[in-house]
N, C-alpha and C. Protein backbone atom coordinates (compact mmCIF):
# COMPACT_ATOMS: atom_id res chain seq x y z
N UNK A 1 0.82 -1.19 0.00
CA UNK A 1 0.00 0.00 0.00
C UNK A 1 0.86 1.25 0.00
N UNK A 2 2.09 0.85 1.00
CA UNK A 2 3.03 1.94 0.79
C UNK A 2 3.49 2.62 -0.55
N UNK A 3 3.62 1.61 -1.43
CA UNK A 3 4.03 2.19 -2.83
C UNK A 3 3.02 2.53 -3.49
N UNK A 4 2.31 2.90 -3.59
CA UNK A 4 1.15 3.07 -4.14
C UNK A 4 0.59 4.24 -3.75
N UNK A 5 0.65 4.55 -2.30
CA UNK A 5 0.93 6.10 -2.08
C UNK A 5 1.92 7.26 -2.65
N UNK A 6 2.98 6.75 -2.64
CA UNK A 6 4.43 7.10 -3.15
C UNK A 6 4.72 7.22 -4.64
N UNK A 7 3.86 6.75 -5.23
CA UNK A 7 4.35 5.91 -6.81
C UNK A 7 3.85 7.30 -7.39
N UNK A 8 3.38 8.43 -7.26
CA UNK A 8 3.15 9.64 -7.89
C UNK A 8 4.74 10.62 -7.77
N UNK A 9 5.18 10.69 -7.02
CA UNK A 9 6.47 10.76 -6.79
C UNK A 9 7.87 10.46 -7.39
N UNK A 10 7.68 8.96 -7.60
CA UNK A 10 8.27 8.46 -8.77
C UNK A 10 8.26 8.27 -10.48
N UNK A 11 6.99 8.19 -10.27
CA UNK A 11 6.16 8.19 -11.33
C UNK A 11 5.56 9.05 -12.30
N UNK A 12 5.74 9.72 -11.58
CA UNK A 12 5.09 11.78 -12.44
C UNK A 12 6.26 12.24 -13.60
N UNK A 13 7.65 11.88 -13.36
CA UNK A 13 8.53 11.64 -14.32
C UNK A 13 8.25 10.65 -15.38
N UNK A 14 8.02 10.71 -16.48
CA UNK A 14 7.42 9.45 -17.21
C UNK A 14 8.76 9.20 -17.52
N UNK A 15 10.16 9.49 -17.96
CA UNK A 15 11.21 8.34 -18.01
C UNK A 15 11.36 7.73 -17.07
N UNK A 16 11.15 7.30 -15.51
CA UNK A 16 11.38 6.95 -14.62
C UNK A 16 10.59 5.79 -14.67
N UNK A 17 9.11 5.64 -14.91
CA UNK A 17 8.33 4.13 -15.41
C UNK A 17 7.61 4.73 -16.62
N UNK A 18 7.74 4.46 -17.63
CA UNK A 18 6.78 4.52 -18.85
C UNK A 18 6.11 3.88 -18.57
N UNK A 19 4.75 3.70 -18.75
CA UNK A 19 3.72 3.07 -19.01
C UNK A 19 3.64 2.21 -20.23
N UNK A 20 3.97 2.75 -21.53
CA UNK A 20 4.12 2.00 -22.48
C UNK A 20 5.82 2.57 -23.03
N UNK A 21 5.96 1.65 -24.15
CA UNK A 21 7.02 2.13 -25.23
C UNK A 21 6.42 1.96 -26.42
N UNK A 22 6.85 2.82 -27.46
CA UNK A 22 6.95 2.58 -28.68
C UNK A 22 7.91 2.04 -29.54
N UNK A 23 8.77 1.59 -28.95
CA UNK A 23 9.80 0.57 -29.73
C UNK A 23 10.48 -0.03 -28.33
N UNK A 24 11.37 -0.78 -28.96
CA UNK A 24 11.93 -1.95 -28.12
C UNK A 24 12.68 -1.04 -26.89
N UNK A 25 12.93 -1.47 -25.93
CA UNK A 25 14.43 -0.96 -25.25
C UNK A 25 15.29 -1.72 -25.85
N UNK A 26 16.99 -0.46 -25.61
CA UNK A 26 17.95 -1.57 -26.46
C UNK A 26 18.92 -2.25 -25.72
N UNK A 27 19.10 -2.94 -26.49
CA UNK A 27 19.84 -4.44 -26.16
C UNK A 27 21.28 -3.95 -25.81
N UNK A 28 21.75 -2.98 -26.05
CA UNK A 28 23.63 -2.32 -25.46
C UNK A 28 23.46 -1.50 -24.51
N UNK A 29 24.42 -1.23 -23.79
CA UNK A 29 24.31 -0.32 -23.06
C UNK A 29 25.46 0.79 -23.72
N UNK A 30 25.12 2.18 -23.45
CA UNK A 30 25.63 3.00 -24.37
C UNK A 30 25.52 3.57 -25.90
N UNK A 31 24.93 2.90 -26.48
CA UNK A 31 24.99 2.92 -27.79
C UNK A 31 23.65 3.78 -28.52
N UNK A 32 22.67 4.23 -27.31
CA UNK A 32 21.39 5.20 -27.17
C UNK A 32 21.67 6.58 -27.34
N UNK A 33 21.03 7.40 -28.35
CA UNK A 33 20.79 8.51 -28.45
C UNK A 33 19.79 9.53 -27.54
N UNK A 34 19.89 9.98 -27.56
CA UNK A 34 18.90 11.06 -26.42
C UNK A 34 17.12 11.26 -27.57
N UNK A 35 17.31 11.34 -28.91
CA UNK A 35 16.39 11.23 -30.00
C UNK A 35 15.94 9.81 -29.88
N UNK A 36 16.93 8.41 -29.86
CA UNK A 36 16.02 7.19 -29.64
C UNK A 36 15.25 6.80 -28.46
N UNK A 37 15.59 7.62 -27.39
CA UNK A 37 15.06 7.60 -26.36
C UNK A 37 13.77 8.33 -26.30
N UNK A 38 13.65 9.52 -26.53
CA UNK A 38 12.41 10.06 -26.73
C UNK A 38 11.57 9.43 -27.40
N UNK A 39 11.91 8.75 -28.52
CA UNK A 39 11.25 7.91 -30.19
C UNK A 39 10.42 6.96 -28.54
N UNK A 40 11.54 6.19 -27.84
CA UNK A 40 10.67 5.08 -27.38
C UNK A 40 9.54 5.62 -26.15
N UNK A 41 9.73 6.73 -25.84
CA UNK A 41 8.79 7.12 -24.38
C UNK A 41 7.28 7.18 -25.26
N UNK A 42 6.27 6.50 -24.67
CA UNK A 42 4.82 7.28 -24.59
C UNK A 42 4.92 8.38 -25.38
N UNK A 43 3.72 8.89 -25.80
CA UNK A 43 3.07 9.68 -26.61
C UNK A 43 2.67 10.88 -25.00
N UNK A 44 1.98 11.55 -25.71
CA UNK A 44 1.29 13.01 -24.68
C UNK A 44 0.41 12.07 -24.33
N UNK A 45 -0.50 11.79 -25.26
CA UNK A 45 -2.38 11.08 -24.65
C UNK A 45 -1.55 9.54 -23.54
N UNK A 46 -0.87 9.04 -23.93
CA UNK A 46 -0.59 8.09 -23.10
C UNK A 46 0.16 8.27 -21.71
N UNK A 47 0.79 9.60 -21.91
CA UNK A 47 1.55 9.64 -20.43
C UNK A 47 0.75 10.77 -20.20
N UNK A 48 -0.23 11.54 -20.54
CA UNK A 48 -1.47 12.26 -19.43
C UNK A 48 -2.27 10.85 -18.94
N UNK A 49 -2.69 9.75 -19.28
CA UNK A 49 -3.66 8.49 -18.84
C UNK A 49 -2.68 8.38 -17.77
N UNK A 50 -1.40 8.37 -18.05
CA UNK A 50 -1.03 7.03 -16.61
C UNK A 50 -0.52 8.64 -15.47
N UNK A 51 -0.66 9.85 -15.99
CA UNK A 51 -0.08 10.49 -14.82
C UNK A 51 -1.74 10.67 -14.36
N UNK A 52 -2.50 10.77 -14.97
CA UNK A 52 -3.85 10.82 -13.83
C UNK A 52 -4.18 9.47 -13.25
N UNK A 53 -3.72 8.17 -13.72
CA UNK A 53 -3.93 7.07 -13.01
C UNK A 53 -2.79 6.49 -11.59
N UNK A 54 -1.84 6.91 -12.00
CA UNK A 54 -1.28 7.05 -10.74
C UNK A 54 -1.18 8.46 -9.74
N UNK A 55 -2.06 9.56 -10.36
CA UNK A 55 -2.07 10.67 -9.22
C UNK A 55 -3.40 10.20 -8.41
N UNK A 56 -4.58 9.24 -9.12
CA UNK A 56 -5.57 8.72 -8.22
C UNK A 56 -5.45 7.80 -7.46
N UNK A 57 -4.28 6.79 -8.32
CA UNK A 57 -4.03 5.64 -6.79
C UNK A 57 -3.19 6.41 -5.46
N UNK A 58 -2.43 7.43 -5.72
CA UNK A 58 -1.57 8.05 -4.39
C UNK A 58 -2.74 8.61 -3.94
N UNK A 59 -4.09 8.62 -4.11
CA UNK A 59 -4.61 9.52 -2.87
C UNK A 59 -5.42 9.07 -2.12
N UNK A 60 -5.23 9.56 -0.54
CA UNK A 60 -6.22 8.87 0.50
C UNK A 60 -7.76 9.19 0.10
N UNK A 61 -8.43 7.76 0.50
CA UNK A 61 -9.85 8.06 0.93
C UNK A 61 -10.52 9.13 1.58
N UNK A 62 -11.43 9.40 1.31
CA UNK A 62 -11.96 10.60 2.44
C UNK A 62 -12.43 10.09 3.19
N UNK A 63 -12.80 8.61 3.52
CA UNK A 63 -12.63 7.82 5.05
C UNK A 63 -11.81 7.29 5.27
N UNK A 64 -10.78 7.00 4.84
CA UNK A 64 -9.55 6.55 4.98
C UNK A 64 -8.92 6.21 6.74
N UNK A 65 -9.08 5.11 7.22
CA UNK A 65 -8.47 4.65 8.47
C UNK A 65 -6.75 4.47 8.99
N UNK A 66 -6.16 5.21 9.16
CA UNK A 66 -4.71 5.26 9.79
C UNK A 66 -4.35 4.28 10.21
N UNK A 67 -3.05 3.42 10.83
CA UNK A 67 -2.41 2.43 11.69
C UNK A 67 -2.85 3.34 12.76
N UNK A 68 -3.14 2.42 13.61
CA UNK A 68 -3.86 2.06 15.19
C UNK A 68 -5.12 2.79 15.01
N UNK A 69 -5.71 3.26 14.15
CA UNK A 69 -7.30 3.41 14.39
C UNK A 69 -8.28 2.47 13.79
N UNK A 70 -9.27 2.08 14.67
CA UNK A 70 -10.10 1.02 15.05
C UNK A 70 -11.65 1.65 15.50
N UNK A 71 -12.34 1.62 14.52
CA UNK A 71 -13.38 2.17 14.85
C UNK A 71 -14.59 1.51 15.30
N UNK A 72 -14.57 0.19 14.81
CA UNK A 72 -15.39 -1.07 15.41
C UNK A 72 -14.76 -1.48 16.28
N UNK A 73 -15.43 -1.75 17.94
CA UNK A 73 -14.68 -2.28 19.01
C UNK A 73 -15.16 -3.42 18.86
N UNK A 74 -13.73 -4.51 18.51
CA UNK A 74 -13.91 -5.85 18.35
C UNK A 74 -13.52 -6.74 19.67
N UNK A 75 -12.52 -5.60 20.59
CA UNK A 75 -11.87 -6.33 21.59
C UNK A 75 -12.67 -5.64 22.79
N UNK A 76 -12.96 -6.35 23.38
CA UNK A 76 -13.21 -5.94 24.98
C UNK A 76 -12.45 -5.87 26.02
N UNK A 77 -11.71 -6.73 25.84
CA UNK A 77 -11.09 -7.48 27.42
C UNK A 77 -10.03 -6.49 27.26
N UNK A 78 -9.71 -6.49 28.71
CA UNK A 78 -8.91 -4.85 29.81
C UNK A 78 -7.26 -5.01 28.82
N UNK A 79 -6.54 -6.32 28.59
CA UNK A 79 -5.44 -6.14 28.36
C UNK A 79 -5.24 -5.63 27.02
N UNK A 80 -6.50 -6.16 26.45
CA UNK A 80 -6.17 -6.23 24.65
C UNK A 80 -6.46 -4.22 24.55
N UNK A 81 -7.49 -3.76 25.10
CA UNK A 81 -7.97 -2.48 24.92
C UNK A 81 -6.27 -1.72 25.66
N UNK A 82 -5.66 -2.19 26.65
CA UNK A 82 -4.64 -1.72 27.13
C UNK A 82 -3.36 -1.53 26.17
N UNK A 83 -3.14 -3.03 25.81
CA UNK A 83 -2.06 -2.59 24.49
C UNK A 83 -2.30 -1.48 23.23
N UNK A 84 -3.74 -1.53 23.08
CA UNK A 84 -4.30 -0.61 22.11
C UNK A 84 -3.74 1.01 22.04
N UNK A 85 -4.14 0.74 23.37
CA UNK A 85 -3.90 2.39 24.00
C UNK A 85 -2.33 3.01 23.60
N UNK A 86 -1.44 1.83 24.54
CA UNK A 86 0.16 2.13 24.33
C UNK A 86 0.42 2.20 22.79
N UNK A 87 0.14 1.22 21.88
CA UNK A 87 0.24 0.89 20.58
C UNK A 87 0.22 2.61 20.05
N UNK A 88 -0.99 3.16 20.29
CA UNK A 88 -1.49 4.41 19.65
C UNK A 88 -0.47 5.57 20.36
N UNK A 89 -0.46 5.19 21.53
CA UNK A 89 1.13 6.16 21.68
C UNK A 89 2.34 6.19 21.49
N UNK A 90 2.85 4.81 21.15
CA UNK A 90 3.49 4.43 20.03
C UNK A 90 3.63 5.51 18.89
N UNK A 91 2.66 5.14 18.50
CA UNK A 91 2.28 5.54 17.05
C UNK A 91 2.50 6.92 17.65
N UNK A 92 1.99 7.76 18.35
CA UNK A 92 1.70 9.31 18.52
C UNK A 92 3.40 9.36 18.49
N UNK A 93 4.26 9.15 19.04
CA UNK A 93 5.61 9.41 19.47
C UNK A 93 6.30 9.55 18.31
N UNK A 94 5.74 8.23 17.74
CA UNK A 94 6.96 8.24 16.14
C UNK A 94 6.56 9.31 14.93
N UNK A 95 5.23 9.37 15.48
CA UNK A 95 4.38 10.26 14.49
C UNK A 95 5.51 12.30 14.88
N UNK A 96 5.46 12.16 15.94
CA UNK A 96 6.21 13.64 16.48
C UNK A 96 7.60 13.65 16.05
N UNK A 97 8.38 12.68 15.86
CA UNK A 97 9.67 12.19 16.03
C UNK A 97 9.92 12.21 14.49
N UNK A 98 8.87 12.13 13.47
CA UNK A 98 9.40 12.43 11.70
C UNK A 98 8.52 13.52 11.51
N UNK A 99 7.68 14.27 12.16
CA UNK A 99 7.41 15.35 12.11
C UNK A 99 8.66 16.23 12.61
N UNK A 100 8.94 15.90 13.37
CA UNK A 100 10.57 17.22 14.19
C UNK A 100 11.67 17.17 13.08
N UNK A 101 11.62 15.98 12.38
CA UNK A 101 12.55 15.43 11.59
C UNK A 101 12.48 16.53 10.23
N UNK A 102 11.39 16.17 9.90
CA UNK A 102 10.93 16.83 8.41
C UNK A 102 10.67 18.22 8.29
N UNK A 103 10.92 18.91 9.74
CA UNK A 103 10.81 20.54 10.12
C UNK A 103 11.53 21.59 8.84
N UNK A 104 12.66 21.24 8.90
CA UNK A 104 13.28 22.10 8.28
C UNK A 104 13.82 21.48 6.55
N UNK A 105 13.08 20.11 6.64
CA UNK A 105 13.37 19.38 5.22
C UNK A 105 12.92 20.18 4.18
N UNK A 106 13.90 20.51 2.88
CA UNK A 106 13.74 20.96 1.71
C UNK A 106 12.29 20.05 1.25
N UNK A 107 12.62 18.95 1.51
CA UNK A 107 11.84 17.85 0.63
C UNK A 107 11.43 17.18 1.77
N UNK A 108 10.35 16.89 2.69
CA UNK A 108 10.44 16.27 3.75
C UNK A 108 9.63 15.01 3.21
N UNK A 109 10.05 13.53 4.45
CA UNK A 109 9.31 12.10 4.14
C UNK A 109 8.34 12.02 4.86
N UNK A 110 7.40 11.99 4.37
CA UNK A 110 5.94 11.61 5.25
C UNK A 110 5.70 9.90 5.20
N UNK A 111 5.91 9.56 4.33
CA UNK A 111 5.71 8.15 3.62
C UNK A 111 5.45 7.02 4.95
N UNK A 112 6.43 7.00 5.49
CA UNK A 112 5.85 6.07 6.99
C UNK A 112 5.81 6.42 8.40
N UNK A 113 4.65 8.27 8.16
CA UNK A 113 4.99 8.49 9.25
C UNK A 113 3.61 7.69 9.85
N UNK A 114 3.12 7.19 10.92
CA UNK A 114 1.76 6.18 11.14
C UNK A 114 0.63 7.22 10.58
N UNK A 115 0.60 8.40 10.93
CA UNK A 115 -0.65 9.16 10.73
C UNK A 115 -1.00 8.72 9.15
N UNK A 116 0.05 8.57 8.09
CA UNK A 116 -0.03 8.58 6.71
C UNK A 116 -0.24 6.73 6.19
N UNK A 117 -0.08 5.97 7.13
CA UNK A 117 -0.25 4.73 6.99
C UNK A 117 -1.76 4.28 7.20
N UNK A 118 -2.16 3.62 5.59
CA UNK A 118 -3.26 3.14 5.88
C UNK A 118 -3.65 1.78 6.69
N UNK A 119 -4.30 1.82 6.90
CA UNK A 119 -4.93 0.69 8.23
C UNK A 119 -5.15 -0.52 7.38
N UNK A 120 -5.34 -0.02 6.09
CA UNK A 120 -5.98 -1.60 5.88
C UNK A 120 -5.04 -1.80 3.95
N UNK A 121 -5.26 -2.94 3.36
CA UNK A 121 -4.52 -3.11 2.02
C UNK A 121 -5.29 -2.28 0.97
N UNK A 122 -6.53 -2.21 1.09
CA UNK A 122 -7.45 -1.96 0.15
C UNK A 122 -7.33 -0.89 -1.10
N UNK A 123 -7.37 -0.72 -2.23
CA UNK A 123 -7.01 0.52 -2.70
C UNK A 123 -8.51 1.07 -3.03
């Protein structure tokens, strides 16, 4: 799920993953022109499709559930609701700890901070 958040990032560059080619990749290394390279990237109509298809898989739900939030109480019993608790302060600590981090970042990583981690695989 992580990459899949992320993959707009990487991906918004269309030499970085083409979506398609129009001719082969080549078989030497070195022996590529900066003109055969362009020849093989996607077209415009094909790399606007995959930059709006991967700018929709990077984005959260507008219900979208975080790591440690649990909105159906499945557990009752005192210990399991107890670890819950610590778990989520856990989470709160590390969550402060790449926030302090990313303060003064040119480019800061959100990618695994828990608040940005989805709860579940689902896309």
């Amino acid at each position: 799920m992580l990459m899949l958040l992320s993959q707009y990032d990487w991906c918004s560059w269309i030499p970085n993953a083409p979506p398609t080619m129009r001719a082969p990749p080549p078989t030497a290394k070195g022996v590529v022109t900066i003109e055969q390279i362009v020849d093989t990237l996607p077209d415009r109509g094909r790399s606007c499709w995959h930059l709006g298809a991967v700018w929709a898989l990077s984005q959260f739900q507008e219900n979208e559930l975080f790591l440690g939030m649990y909105p159906e109480e499945h557990f009752i019993e005192k210990p399991v609701k107890e670890a819950m608790i610590r778990f989520r302060k856990n989470l709160e600590a590390i969550v402060s700890v790449i926030a302090e981090r990313n303060k003064n970042k040119k480019l800061p990583y959100y990618y695994l901070s828990p608040d940005r981690i989805p709860n579940s695989v689902a896309i």
